[in-house]
N, C-alpha and C. Protein backbone atom coordinates (compact mmCIF):
# COMPACT_ATOMS: atom_id res chain seq x y z
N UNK A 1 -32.12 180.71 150.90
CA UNK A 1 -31.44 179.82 151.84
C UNK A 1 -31.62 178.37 151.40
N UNK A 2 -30.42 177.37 151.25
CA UNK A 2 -31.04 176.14 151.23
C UNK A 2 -30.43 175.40 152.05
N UNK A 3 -31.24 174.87 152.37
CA UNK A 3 -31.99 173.87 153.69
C UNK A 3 -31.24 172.40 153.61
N UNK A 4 -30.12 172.22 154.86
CA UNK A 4 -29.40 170.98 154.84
C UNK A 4 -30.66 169.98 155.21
N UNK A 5 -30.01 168.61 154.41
CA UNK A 5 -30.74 167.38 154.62
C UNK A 5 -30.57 167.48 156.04
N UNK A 6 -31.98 167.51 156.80
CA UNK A 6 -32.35 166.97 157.96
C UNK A 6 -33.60 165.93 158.38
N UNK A 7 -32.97 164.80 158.79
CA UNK A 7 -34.28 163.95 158.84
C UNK A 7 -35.24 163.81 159.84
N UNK A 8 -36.42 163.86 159.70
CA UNK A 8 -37.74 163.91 160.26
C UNK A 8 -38.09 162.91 160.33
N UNK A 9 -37.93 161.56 161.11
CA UNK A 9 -38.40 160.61 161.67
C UNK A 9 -40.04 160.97 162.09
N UNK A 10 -40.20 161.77 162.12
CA UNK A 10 -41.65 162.21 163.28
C UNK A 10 -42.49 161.74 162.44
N UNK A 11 -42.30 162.12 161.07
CA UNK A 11 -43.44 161.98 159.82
C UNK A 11 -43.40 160.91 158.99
N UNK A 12 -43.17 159.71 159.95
CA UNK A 12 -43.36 158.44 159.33
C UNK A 12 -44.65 157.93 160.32
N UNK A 13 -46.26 157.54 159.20
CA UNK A 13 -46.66 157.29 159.88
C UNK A 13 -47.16 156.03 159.78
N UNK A 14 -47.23 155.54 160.97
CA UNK A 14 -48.16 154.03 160.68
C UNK A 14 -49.31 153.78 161.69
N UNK A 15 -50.35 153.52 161.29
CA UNK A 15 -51.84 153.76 161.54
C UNK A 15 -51.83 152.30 162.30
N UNK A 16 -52.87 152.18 163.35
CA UNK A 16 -52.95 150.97 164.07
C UNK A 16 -53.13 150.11 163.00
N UNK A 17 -52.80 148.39 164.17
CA UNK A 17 -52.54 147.45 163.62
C UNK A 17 -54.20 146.57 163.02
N UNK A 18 -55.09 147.39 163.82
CA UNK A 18 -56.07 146.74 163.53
C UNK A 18 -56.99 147.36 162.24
N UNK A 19 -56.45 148.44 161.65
CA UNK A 19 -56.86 149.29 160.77
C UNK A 19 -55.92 148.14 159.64
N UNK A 20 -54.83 148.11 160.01
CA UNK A 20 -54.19 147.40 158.76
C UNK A 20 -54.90 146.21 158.45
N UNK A 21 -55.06 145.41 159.31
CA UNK A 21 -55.95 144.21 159.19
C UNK A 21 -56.82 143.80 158.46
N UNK A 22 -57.43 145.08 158.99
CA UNK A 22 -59.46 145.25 157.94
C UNK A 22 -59.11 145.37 157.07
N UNK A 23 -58.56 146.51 156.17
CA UNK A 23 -57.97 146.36 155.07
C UNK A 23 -56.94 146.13 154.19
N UNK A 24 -57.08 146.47 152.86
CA UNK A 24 -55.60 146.43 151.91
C UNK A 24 -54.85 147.03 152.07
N UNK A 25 -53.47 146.95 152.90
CA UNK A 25 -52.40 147.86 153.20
C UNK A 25 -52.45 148.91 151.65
N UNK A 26 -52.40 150.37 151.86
CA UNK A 26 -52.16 151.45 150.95
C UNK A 26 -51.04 152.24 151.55
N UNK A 27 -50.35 152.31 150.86
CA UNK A 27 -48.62 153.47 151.19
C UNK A 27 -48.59 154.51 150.51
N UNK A 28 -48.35 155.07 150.99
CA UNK A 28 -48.15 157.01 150.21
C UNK A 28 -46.70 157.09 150.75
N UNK A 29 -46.05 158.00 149.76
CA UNK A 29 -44.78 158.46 150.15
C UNK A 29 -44.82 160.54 150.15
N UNK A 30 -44.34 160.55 150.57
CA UNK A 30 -44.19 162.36 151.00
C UNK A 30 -43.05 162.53 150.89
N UNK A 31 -42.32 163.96 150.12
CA UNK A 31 -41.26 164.51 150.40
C UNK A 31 -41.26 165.57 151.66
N UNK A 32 -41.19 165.01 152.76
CA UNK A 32 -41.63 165.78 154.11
C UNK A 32 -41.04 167.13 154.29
N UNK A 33 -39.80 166.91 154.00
CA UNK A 33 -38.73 168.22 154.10
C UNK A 33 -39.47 169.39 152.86
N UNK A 34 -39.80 169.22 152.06
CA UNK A 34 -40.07 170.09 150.59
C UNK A 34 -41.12 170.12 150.91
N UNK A 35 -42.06 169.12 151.70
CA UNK A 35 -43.57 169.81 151.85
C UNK A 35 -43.59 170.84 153.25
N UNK A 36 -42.66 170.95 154.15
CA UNK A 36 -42.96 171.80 154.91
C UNK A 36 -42.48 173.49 154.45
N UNK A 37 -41.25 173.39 153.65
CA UNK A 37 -40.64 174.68 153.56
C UNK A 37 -41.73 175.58 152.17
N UNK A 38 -42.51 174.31 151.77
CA UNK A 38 -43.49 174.51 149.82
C UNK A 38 -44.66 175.18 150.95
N UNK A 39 -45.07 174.94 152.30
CA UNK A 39 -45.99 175.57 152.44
C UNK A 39 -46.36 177.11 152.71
N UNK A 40 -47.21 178.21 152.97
CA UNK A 40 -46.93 178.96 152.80
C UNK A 40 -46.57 179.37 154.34
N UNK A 41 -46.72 178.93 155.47
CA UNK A 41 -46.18 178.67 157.11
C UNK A 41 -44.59 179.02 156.64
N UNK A 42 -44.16 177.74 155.55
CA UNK A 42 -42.73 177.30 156.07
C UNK A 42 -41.70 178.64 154.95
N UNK A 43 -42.67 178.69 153.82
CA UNK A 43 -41.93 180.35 153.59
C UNK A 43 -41.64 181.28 153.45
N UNK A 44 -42.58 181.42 154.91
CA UNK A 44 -42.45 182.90 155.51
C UNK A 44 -41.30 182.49 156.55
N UNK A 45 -41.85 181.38 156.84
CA UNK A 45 -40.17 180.84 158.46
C UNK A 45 -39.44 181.26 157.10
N UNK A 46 -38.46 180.70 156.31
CA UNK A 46 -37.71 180.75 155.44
C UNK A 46 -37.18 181.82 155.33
N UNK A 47 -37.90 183.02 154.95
CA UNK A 47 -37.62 183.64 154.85
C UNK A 47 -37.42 184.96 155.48
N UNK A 48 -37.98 184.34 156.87
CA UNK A 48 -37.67 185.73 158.02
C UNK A 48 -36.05 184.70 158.56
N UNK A 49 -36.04 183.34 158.69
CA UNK A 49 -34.42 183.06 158.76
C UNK A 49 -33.31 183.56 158.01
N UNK A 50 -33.72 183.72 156.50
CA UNK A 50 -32.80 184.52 155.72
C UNK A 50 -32.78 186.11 156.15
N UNK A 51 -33.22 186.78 156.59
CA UNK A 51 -33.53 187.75 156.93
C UNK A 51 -32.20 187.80 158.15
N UNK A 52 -32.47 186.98 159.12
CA UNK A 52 -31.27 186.70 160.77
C UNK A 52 -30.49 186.47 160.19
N UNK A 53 -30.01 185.97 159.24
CA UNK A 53 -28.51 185.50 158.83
C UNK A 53 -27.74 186.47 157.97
N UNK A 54 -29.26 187.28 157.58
CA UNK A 54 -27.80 187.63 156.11
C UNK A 54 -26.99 188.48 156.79
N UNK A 55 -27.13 189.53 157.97
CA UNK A 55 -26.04 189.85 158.44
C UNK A 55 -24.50 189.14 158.28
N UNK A 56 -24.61 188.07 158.86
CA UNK A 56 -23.50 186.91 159.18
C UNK A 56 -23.13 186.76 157.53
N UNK A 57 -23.85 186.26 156.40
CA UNK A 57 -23.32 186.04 155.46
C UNK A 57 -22.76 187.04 154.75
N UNK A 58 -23.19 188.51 154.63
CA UNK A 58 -22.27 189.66 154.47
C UNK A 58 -20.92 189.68 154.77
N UNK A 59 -21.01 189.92 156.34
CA UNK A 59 -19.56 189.43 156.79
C UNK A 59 -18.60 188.81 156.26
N UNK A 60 -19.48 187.48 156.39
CA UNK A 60 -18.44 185.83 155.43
C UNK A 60 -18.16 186.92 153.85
N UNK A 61 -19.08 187.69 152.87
CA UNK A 61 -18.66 187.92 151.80
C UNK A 61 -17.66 188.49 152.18
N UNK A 62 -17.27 189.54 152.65
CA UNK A 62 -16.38 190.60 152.75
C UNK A 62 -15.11 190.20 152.89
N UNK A 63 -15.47 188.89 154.15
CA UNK A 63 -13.79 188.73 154.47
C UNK A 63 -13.49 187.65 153.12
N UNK A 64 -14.13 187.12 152.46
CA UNK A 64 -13.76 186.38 151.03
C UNK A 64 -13.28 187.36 150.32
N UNK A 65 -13.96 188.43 149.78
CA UNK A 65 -13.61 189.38 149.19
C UNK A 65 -11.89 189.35 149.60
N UNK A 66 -11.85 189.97 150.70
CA UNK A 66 -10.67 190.69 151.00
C UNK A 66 -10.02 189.35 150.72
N UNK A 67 -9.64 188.19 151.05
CA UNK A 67 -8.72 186.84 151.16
C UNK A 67 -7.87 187.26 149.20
N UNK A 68 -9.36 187.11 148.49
CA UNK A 68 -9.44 187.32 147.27
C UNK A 68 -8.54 188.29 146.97
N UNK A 69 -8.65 189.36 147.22
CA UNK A 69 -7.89 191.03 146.93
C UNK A 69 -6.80 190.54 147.45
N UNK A 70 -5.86 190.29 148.29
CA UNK A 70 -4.70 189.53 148.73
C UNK A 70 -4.07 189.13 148.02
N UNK A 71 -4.92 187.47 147.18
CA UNK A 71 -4.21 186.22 146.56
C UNK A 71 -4.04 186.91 145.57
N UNK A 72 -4.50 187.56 144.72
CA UNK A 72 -4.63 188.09 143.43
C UNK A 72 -3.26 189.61 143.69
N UNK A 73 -3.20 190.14 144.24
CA UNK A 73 -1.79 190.68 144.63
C UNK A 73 -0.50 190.15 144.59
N UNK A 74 -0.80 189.23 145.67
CA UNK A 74 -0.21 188.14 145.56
C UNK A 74 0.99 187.82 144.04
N UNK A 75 -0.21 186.97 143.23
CA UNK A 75 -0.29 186.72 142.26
C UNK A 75 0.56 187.53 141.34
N UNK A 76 -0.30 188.84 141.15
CA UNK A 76 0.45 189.79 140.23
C UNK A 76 1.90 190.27 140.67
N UNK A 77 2.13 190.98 142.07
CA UNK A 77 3.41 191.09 142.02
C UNK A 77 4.34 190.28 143.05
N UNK A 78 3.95 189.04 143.29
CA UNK A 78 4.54 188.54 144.60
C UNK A 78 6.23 188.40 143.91
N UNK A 79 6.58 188.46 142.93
CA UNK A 79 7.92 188.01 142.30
C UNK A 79 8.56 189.60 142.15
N UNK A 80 8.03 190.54 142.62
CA UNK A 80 8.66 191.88 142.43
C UNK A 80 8.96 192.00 143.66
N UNK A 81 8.37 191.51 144.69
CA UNK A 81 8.33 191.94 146.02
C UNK A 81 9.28 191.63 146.51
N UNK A 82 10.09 192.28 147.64
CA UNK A 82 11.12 191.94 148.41
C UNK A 82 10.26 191.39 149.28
N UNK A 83 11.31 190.19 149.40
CA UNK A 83 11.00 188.87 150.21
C UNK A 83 10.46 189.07 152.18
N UNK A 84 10.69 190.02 152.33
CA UNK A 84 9.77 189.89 154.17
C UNK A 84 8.71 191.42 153.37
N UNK A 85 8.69 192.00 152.58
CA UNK A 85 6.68 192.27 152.06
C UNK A 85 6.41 190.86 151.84
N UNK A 86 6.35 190.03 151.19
CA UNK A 86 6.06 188.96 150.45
C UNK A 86 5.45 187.84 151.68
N UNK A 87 6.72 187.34 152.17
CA UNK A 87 6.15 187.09 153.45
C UNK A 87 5.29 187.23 154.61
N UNK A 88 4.95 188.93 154.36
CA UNK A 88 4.53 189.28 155.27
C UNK A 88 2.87 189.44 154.81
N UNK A 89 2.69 189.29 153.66
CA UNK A 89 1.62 189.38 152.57
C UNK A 89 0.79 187.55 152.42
N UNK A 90 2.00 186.58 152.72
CA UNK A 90 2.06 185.57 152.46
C UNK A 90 0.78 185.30 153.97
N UNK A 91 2.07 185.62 154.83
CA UNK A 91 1.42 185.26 156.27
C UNK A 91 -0.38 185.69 156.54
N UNK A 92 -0.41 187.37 156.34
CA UNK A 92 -1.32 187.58 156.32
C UNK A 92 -2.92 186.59 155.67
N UNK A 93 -2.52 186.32 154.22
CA UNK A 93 -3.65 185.62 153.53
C UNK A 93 -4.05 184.14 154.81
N UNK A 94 -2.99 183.86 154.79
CA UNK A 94 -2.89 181.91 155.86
C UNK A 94 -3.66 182.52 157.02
N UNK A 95 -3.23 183.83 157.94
CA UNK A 95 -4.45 183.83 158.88
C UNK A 95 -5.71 184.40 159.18
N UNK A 96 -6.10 185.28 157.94
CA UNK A 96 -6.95 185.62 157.02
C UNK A 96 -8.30 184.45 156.71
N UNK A 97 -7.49 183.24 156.17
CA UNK A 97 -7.89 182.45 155.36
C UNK A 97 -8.86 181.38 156.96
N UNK A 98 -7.60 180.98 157.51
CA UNK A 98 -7.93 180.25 159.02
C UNK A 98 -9.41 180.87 159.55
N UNK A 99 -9.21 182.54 160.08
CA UNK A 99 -10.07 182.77 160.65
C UNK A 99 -11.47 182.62 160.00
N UNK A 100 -11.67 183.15 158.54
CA UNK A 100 -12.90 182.49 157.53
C UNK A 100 -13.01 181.37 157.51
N UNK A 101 -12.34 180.55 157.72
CA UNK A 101 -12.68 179.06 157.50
C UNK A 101 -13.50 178.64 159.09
N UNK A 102 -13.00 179.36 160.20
CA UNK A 102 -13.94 179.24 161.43
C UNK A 102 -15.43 179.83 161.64
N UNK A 103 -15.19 181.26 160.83
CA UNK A 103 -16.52 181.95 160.92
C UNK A 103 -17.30 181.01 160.14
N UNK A 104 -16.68 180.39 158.99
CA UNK A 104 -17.71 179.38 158.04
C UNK A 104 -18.52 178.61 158.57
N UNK A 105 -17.13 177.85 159.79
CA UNK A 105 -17.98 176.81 160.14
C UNK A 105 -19.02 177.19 161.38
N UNK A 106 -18.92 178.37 161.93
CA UNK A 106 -20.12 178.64 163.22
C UNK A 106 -21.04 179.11 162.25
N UNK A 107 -20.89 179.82 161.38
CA UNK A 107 -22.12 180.22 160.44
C UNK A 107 -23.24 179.06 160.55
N UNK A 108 -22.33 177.86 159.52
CA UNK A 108 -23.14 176.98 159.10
C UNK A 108 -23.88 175.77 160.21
N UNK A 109 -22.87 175.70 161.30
CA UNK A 109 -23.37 175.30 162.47
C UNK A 109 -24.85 176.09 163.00
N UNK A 110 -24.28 177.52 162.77
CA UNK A 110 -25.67 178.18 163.31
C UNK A 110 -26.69 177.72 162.63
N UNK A 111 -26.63 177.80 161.21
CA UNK A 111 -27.46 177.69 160.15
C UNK A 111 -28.08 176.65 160.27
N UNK A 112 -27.57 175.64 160.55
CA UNK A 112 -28.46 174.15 160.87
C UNK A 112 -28.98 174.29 161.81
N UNK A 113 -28.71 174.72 163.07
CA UNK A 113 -29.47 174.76 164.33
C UNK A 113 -30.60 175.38 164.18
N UNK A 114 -30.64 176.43 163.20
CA UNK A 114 -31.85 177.70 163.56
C UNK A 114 -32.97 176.71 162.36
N UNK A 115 -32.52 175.98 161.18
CA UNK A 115 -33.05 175.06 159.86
C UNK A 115 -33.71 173.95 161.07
N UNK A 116 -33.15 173.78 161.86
CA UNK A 116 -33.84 172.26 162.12
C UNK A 116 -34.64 172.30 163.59
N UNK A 117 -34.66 174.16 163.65
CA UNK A 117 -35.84 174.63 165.22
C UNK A 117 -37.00 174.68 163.81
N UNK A 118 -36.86 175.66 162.79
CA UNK A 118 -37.65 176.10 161.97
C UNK A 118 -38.43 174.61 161.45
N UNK A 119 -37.84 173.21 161.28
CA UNK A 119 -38.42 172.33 160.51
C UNK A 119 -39.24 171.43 161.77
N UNK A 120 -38.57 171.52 162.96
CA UNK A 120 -39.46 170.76 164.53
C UNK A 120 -40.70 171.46 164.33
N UNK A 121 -41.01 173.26 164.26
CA UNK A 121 -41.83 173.84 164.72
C UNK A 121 -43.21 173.55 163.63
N UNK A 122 -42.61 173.60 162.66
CA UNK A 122 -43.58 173.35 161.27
C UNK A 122 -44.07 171.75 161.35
N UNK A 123 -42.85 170.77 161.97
CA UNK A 123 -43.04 169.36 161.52
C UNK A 123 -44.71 168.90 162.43
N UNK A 124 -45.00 169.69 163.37
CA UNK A 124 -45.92 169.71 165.03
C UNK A 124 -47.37 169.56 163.96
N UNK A 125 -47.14 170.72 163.49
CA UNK A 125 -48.73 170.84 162.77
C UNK A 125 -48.46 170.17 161.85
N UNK A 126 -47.47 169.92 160.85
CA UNK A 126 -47.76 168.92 159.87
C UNK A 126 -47.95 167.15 159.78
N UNK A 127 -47.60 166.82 160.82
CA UNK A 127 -47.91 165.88 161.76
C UNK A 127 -49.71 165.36 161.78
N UNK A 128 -50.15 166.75 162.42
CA UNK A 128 -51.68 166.55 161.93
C UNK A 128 -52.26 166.53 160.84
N UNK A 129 -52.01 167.25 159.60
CA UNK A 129 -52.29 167.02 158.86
C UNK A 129 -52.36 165.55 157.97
N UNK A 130 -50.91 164.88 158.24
CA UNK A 130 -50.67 163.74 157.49
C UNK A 130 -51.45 162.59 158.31
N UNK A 131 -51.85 162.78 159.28
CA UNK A 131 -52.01 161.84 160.16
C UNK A 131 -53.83 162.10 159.58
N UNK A 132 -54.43 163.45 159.69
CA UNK A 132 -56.03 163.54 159.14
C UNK A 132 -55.97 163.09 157.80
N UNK A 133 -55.21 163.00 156.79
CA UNK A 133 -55.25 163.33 155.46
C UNK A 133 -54.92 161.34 155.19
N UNK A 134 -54.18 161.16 156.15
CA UNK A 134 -54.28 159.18 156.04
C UNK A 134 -55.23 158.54 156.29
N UNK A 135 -56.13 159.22 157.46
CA UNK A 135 -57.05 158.23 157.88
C UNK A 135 -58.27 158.18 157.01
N UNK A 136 -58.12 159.50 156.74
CA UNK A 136 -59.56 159.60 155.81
C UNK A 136 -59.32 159.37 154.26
N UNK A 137 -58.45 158.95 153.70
CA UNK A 137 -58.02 158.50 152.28
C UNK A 137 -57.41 156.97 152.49
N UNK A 138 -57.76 156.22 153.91
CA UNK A 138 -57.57 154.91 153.82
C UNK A 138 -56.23 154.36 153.86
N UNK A 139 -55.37 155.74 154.22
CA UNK A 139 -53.33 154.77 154.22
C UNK A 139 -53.19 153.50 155.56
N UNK A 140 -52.24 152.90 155.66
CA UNK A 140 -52.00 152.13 156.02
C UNK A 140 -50.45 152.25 156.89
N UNK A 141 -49.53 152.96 155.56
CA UNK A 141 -48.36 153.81 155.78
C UNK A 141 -47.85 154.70 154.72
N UNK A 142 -47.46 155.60 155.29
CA UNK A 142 -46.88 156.57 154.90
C UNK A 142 -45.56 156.77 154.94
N UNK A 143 -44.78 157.11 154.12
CA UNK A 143 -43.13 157.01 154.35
C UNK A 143 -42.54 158.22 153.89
N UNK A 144 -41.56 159.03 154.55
CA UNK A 144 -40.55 159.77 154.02
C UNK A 144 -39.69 159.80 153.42
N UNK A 145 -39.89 160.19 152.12
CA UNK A 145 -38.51 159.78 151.53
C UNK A 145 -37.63 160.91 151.09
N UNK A 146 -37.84 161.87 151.58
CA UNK A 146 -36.66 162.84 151.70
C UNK A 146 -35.51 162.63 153.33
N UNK A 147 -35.98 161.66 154.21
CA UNK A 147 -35.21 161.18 155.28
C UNK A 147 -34.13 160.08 154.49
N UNK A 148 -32.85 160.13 154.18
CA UNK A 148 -32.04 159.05 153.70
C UNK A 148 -31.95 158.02 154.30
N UNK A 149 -32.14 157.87 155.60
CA UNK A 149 -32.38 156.59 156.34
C UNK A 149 -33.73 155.98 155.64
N UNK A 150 -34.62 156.17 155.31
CA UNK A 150 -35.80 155.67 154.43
C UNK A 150 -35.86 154.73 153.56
N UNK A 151 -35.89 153.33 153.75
CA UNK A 151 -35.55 152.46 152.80
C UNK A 151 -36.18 152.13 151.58
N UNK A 152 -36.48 153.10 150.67
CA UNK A 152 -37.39 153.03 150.20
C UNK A 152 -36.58 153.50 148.36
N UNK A 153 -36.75 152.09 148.06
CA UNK A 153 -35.61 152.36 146.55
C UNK A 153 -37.01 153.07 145.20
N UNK A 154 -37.55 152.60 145.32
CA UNK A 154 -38.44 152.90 144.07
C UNK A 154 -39.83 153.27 144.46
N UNK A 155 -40.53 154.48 144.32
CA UNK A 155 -41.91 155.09 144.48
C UNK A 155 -42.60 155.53 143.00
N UNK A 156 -43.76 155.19 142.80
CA UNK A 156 -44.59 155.33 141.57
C UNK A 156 -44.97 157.04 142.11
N UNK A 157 -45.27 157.64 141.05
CA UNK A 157 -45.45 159.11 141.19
C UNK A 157 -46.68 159.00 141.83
N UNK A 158 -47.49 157.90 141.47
CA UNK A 158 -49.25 158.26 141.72
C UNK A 158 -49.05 157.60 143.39
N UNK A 159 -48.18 157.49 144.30
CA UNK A 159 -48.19 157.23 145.67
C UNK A 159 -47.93 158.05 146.16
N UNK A 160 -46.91 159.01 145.79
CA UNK A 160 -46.57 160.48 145.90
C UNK A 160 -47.60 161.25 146.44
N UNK A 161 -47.47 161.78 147.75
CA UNK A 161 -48.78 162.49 148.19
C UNK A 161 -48.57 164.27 148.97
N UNK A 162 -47.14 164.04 148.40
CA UNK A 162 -46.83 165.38 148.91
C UNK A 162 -47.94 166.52 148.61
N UNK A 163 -48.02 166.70 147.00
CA UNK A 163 -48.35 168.03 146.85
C UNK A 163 -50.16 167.96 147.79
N UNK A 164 -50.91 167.19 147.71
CA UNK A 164 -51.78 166.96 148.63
C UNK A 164 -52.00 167.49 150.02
N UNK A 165 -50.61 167.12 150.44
CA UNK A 165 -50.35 167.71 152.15
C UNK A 165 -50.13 169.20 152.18
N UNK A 166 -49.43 169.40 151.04
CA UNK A 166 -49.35 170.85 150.89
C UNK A 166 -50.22 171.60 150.85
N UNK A 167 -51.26 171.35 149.92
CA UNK A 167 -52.61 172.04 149.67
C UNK A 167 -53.54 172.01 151.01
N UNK A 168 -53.47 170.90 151.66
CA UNK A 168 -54.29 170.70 152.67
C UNK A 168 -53.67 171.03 153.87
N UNK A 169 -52.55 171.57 154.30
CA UNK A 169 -51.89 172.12 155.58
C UNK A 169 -52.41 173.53 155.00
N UNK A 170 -52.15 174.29 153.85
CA UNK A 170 -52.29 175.68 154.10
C UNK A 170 -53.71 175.97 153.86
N UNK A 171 -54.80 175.21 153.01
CA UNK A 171 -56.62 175.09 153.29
C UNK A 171 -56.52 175.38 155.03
N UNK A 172 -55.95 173.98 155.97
CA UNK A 172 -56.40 173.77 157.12
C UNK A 172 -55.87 175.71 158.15
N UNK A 173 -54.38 175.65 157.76
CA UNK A 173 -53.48 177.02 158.07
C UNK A 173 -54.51 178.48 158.21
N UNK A 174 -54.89 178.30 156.81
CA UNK A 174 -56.03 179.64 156.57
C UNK A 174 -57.40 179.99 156.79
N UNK A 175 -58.15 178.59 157.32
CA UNK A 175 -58.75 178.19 157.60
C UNK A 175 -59.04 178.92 158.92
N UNK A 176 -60.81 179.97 159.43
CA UNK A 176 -60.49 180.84 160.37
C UNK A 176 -61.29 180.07 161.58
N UNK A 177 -60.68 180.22 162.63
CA UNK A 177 -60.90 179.55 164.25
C UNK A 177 -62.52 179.37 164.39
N UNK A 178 -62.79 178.51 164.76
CA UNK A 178 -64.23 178.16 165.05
C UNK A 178 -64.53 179.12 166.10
N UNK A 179 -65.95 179.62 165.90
CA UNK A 179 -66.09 180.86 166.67
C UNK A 179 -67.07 180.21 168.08
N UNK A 180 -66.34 181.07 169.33
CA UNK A 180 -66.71 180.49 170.78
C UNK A 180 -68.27 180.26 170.49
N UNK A 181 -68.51 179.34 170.85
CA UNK A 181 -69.86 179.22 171.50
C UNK A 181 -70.16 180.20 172.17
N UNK A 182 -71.73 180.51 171.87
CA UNK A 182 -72.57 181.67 172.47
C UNK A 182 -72.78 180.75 173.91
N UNK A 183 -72.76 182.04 174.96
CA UNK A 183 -73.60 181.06 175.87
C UNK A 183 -75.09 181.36 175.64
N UNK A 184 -75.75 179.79 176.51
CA UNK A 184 -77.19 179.65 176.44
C UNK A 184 -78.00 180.46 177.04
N UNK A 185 -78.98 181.17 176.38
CA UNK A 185 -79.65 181.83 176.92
C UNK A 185 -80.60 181.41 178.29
N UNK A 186 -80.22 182.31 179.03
CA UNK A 186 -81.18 182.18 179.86
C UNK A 186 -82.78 181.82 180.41
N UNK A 187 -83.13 180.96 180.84
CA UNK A 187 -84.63 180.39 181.02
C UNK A 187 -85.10 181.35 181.18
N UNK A 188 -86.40 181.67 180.71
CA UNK A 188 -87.57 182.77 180.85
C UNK A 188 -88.02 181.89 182.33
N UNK A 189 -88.27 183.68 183.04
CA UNK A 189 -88.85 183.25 184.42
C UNK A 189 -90.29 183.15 184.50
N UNK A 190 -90.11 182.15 185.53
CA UNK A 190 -91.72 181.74 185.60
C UNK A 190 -92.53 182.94 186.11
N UNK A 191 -94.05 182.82 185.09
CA UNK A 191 -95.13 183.92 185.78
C UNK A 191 -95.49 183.71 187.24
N UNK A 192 -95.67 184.88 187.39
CA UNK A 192 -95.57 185.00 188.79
C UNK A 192 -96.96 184.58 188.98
N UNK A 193 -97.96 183.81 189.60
CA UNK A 193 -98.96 183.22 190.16
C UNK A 193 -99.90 184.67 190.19
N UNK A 194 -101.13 184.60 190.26
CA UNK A 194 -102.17 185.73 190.89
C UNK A 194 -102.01 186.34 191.70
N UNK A 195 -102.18 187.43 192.82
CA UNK A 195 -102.31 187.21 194.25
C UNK A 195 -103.33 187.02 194.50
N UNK A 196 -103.86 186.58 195.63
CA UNK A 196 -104.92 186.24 196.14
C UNK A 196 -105.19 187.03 196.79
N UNK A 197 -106.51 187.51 196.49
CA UNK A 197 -107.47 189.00 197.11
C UNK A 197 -107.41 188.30 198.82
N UNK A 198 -107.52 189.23 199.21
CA UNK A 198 -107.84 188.85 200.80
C UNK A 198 -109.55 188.53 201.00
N UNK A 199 -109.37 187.68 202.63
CA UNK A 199 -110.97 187.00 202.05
C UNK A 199 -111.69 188.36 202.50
N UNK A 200 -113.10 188.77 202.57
CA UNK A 200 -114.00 189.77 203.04
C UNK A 200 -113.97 189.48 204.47
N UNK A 201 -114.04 190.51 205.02
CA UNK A 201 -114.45 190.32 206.85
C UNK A 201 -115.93 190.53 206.92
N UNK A 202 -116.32 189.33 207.28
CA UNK A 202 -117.85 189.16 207.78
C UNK A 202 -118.40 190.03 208.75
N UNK A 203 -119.91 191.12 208.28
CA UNK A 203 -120.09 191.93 209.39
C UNK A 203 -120.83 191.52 210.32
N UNK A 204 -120.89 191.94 211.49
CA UNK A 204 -121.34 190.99 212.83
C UNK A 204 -123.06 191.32 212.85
């Protein structure tokens, strides 16, 4: 499946103003889109979406196919044909052709809708990551530059911090749940005191 440009505003980050202050502004750039689908989260999503669709894209082959088997008829004997076959061969391909050109476009409509639930759901946790992986390597900002709104004309490879996020979302991903706290054991009970003998009864 490949994945329409969709932009992720979410994963632009910029760290308080008083962090910038103290220090030397540092910028990293991320390919946000390629680091979520490169992880191993985003392709398994990937690929259980290809999985929901290919039904639908079968379909789309078939009725291409057939448009195809038509024109190419067409083609070969449309000049032998008496003119209402021809026509009627003609007509067929035009609403043939119409109705594929609609299934195309709900396909691909679908296709983006289900691409850009799959890239929100992934973007949540990767969010944390970029946001742990800045503070503690000292960024300042971070920028997306797989978002085309991103004004960002020229990046040195060594600012490049994608493959980083990558490694460190699926470390953090595989990484197994901190295990519940035991509860505290219970206080040992206090010894129980002596009893006290009873006094003697004095004989008269």
């Amino acid at each position: 499946m490949k994945l329409q440009s969709i932009a992720l505003p979410a994963l632009v980050l910029i760290l308080s103003g008083a962090a910038v202050a103290q220090t030397a502004t540092k910028v990293g750039v991320i390919q946000a889109q390629s680091a979520l689908i490169s992880t191993k989260d985003g392709q398994k999503a990937v690929a259980e979406l290809d999985t929901r669709l290919a039904p639908r894209k079968k379909d789309l082959e078939r009725k291409q196919a057939e448009i195809k088997d038509l024109q190419d008829k067409l083609q070969r004997g449309g000049n032998a044909m008496a003119e209402p076959a021809r026509n009627d061969l003609m007509r067929s391909i035009d609403l043939k052709t119409k109705s594929f050109n609609r299934d195309m476009e709900d396909a691909q409509a679908e296709s983006q809708q289900e691409q850009r639930k799959l890239l929100d759901d992934l973007s949540q946790k990767m969010m944390a990551v970029i946001d742990k992986y800045a503070q503690s390597n000292g960024y300042s900002l971070i920028l997306d530059v797989s978002n085309p709104n991103t004004p960002v004309l020229y990046a040195a490879n060594a600012v490049d911090i994608t493959k980083e996020i990558i490694d460190l979302y699926d470390k953090s991903a595989s990484s197994p749940a901190a295990a519940p706290a035991k509860p505290a054991a219970a206080p040992p009970k206090p010894a129980m005191p002596p009893a006290t003998p009873p006094a003697a009864k004095k004989q008269p």
